[in-house]
Protein backbone atom coordinates (compact mmCIF):
# COMPACT_ATOMS: atom_id res chain seq x y z
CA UNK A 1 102.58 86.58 57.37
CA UNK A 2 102.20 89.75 58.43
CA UNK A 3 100.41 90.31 62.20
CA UNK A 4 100.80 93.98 63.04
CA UNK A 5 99.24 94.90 66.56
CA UNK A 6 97.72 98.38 65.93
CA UNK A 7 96.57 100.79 68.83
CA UNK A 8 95.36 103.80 67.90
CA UNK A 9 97.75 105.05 65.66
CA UNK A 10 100.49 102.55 67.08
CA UNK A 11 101.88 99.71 65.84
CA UNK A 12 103.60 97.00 67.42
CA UNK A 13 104.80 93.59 66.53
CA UNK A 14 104.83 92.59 70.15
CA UNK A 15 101.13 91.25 71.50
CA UNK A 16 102.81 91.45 75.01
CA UNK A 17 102.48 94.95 77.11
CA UNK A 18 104.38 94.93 80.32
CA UNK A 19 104.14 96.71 83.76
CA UNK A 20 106.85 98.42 85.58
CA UNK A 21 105.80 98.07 89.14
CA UNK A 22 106.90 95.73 91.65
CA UNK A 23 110.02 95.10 91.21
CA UNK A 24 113.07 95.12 93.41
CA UNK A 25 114.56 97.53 91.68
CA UNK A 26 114.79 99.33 88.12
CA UNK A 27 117.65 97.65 87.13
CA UNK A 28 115.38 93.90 87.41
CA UNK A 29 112.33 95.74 85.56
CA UNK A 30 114.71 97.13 82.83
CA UNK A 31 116.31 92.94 82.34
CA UNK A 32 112.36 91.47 82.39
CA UNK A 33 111.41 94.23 80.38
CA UNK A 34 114.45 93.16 77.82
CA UNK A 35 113.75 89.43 78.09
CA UNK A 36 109.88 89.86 77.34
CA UNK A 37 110.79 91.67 74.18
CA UNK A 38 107.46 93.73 74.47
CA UNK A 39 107.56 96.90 72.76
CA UNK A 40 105.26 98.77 75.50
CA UNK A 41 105.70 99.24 78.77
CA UNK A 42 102.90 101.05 81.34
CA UNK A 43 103.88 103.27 84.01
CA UNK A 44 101.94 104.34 87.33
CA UNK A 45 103.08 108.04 86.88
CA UNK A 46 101.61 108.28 90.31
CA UNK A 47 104.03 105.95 91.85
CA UNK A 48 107.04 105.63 89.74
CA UNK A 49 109.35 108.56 88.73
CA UNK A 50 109.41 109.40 84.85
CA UNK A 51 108.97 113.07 85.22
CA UNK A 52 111.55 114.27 87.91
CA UNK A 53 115.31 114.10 86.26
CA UNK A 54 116.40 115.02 89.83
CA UNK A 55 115.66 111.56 90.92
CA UNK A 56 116.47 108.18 90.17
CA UNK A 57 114.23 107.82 86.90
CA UNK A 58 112.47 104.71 85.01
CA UNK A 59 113.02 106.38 81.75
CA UNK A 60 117.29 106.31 82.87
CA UNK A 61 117.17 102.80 82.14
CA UNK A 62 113.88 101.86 79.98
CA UNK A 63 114.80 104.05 76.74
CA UNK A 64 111.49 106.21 75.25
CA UNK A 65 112.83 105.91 71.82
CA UNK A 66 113.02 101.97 72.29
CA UNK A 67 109.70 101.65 74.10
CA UNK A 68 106.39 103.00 74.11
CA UNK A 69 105.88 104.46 77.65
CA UNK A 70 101.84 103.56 78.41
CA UNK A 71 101.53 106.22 81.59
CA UNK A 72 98.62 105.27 83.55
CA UNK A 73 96.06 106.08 86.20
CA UNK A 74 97.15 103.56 88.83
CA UNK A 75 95.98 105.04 92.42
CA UNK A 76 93.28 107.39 91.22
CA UNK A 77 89.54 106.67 92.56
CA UNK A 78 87.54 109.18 90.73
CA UNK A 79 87.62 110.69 87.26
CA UNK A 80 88.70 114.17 88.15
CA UNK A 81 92.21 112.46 89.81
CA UNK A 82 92.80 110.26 86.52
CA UNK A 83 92.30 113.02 84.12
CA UNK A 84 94.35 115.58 85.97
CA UNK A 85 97.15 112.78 86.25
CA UNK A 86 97.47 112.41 82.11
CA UNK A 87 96.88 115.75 81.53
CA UNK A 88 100.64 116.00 83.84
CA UNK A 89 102.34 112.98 81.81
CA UNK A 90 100.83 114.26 78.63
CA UNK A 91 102.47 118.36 79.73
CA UNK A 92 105.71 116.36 80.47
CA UNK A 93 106.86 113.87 78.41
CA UNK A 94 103.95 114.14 75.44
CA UNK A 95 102.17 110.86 75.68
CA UNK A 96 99.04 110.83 74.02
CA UNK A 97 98.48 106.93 74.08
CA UNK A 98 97.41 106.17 77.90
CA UNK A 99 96.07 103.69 79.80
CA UNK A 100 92.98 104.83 82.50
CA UNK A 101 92.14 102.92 85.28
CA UNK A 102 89.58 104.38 87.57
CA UNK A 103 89.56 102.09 90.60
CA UNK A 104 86.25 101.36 93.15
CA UNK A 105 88.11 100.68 96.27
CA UNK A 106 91.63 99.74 97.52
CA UNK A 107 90.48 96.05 98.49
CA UNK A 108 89.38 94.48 95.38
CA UNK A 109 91.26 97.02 93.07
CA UNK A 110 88.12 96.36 90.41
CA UNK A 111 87.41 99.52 88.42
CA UNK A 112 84.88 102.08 89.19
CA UNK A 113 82.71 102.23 85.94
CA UNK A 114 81.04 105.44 86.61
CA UNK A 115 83.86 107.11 87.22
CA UNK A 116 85.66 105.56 84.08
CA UNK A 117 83.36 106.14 81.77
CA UNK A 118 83.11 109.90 82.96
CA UNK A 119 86.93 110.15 82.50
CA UNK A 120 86.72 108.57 79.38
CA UNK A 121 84.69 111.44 77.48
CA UNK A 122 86.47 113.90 78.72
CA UNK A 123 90.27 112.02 77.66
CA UNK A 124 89.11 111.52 74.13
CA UNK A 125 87.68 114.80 74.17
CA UNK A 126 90.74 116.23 74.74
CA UNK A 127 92.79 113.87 72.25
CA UNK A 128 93.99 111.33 74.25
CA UNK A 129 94.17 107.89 72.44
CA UNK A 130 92.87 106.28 75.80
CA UNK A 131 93.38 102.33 76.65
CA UNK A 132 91.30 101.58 78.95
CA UNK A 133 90.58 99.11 82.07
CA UNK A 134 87.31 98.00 82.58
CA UNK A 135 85.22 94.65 83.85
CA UNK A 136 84.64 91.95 81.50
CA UNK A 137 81.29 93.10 81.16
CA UNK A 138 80.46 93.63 77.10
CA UNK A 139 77.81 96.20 77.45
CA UNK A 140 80.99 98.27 79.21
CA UNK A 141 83.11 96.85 76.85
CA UNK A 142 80.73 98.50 73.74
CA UNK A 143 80.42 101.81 75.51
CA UNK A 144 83.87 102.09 76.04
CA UNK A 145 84.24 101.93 72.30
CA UNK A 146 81.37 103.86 71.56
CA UNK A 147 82.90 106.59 73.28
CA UNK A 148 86.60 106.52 71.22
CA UNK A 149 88.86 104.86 73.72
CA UNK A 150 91.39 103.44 71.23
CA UNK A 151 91.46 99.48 72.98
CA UNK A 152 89.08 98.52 75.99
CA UNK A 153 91.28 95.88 78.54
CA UNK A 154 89.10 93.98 80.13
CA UNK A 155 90.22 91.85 83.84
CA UNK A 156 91.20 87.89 83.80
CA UNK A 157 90.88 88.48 87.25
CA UNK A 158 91.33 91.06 90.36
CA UNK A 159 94.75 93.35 90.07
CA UNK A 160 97.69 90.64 91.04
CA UNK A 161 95.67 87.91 92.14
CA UNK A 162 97.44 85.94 89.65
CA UNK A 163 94.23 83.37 89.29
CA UNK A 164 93.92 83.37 85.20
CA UNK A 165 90.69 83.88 83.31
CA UNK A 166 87.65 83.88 85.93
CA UNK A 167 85.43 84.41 82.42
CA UNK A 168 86.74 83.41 79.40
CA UNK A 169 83.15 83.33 77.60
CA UNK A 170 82.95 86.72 78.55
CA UNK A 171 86.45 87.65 76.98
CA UNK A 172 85.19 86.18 73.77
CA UNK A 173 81.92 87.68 73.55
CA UNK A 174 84.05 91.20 74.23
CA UNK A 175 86.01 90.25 71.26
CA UNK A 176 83.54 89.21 68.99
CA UNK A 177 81.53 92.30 69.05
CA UNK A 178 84.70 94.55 69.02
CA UNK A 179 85.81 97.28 66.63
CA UNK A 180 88.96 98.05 68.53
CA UNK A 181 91.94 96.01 70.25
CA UNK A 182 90.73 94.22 73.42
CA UNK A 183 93.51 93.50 75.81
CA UNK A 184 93.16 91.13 78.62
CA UNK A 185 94.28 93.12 81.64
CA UNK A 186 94.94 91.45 85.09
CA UNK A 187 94.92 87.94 87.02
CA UNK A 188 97.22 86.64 85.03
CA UNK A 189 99.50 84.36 86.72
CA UNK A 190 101.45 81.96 84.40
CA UNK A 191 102.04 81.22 80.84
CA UNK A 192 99.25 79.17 80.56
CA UNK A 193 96.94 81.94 81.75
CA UNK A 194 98.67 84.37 78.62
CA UNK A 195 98.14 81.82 75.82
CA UNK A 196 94.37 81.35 76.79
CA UNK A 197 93.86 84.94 76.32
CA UNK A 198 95.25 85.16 73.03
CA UNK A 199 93.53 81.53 72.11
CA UNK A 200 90.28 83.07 72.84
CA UNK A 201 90.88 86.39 70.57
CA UNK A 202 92.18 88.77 72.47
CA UNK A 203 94.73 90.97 70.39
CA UNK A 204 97.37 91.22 73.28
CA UNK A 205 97.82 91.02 76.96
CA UNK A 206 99.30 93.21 79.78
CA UNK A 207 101.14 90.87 82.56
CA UNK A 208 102.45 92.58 85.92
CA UNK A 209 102.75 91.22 88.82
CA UNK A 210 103.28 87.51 87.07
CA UNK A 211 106.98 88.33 86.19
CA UNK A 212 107.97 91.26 88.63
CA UNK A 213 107.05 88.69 91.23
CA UNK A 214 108.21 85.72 89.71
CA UNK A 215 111.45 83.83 91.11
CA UNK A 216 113.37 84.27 88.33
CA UNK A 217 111.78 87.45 86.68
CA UNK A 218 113.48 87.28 83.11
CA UNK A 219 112.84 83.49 82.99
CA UNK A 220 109.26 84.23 83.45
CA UNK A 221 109.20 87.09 80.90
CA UNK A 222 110.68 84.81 78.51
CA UNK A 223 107.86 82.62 79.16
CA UNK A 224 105.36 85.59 78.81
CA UNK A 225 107.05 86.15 75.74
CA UNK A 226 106.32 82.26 74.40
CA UNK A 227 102.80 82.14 75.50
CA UNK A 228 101.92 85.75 74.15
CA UNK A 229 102.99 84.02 70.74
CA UNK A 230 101.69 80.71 70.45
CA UNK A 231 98.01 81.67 71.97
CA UNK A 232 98.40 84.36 69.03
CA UNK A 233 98.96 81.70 66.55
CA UNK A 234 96.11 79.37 67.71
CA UNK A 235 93.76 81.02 67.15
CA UNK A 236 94.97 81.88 64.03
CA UNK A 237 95.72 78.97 63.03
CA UNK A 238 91.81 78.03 64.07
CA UNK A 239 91.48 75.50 66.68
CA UNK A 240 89.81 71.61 65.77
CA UNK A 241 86.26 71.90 67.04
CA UNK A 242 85.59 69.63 70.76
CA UNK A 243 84.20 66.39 70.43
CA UNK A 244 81.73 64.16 72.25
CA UNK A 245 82.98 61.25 71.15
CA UNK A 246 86.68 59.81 69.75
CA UNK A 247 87.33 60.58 66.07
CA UNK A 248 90.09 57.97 64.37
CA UNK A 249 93.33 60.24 63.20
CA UNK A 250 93.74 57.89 60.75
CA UNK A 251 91.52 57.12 57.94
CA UNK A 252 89.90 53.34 57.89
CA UNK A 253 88.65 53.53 54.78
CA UNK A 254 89.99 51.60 51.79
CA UNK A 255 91.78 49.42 54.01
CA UNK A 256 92.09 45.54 53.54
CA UNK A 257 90.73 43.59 57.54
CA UNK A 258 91.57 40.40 58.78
């Protein structure tokens, strides 16, 4: 059966979206990024080189015609910074499909809303298919939408904190009053953390700092890869509904008793 992911006007077969910062080195990202077999990959243009040939360069050793390069807004604290920084990736390398991430403060890393939805307008405005990072609140979540961003990523849990889903009824009621992709975006620490998000609906996830500061970082992609799949196919499948009680998994009827 066919399961497309569709962005926008992307399409993926990969539910998994990895990160690119972190790591030891570009050579590590480029083997995680390899072993995770996603298809997109998100970039801090603010903090790692993709636009400079006259340095050592991300795009040297993760391919743009393999992978979808996601430049994002990581580091900017106020619309005008986070528009300004994809109207530069979008001038040099012609990405349209972004991520935006408008952050509140440098401690808790949790988005500014005010400042993202301002952003926002003025990204779709200009044609940007805009992913974007938000709270796991779903009256956010809906205006988000409302205003044309192209997926709306709500946190597991604060930036690398690697503590899972703080809200998982909140993730579902996100996705069940969606129109567009929702993407679980940060706290995810393990495996287990990446198959709950897809269990509970979400159409993919984005995982960081899980792998880039795992101990073995393609092992863990590997795992990322695993989880991404079989949360996918769960709730697909449709989970059996919880129980109060036992319930026999064998029938007891038409059976002959001492």
């Amino acid at each position: 059966m066919s399961d497309v992911f569709k962005v926008g006007t992307y399409e993926f077969n990969s539910r998994l979206i990895v990160g690119s910062g972190k790591y030891k080195d570009f050579q590590t990202t480029k083997d995680a990024t390899e072993a995770s077999e996603a298809e997109m990959i998100t970039v801090a243009v603010r903090r790692v080189n993709i636009t400079d040939p006259g340095k050592e360069n991300l795009l040297d050793y993760i391919d743009p015609k393999k992978y979808t390069i996601l430049p994002n807004t990581a580091g900017c604290f106020n619309a005008e910074d986070a528009i300004r920084t994809l109207r530069l990736a979008r001038e040099a390398g012609g990405w349209d499909l972004v991520k935006l991430e408008v952050l509140g403060d440098t401690e808790t890393l949790y988005p500014n809303v005010v400042e993202t939805i301002k952003a926002a307008e003025v990204l779709v405005e200009e044609g940007f298919q805009v992913m974007v990072y938000t709270n796991d609140d779903p009256i956010v979540a809906r205006r988000l939408e409302e205003i044309g961003c192209v997926a709306v990523m709500p946190l597991g849990n604060p930036i690398g904190s690697g503590r899972g889903l703080a809200n998982p009824f909140n993730i579902r009621v996100i996705k069940q009053r969606a129109n567009v992709p929702i993407v679980v975006d940060a706290g995810i620490g393990t495996a287990s953390d990446a198959a709950k998000a897809l269990e509970l609906g979400a159409d993919a996830a984005l995982i960081n700092t899980a792998i880039s500061e795992a101990k073995d970082e393609c092992l863990m992609a590997r795992a990322m890869r695993d989880a991404v799949r079989a949360g996918r196919a769960a709730f697909l499948a449709g989970r059996m509904p919880k129980r109060a009680f036992a319930s026999a998994s064998s029938p007891t009827e038409g059976y002959i008793w001492d």
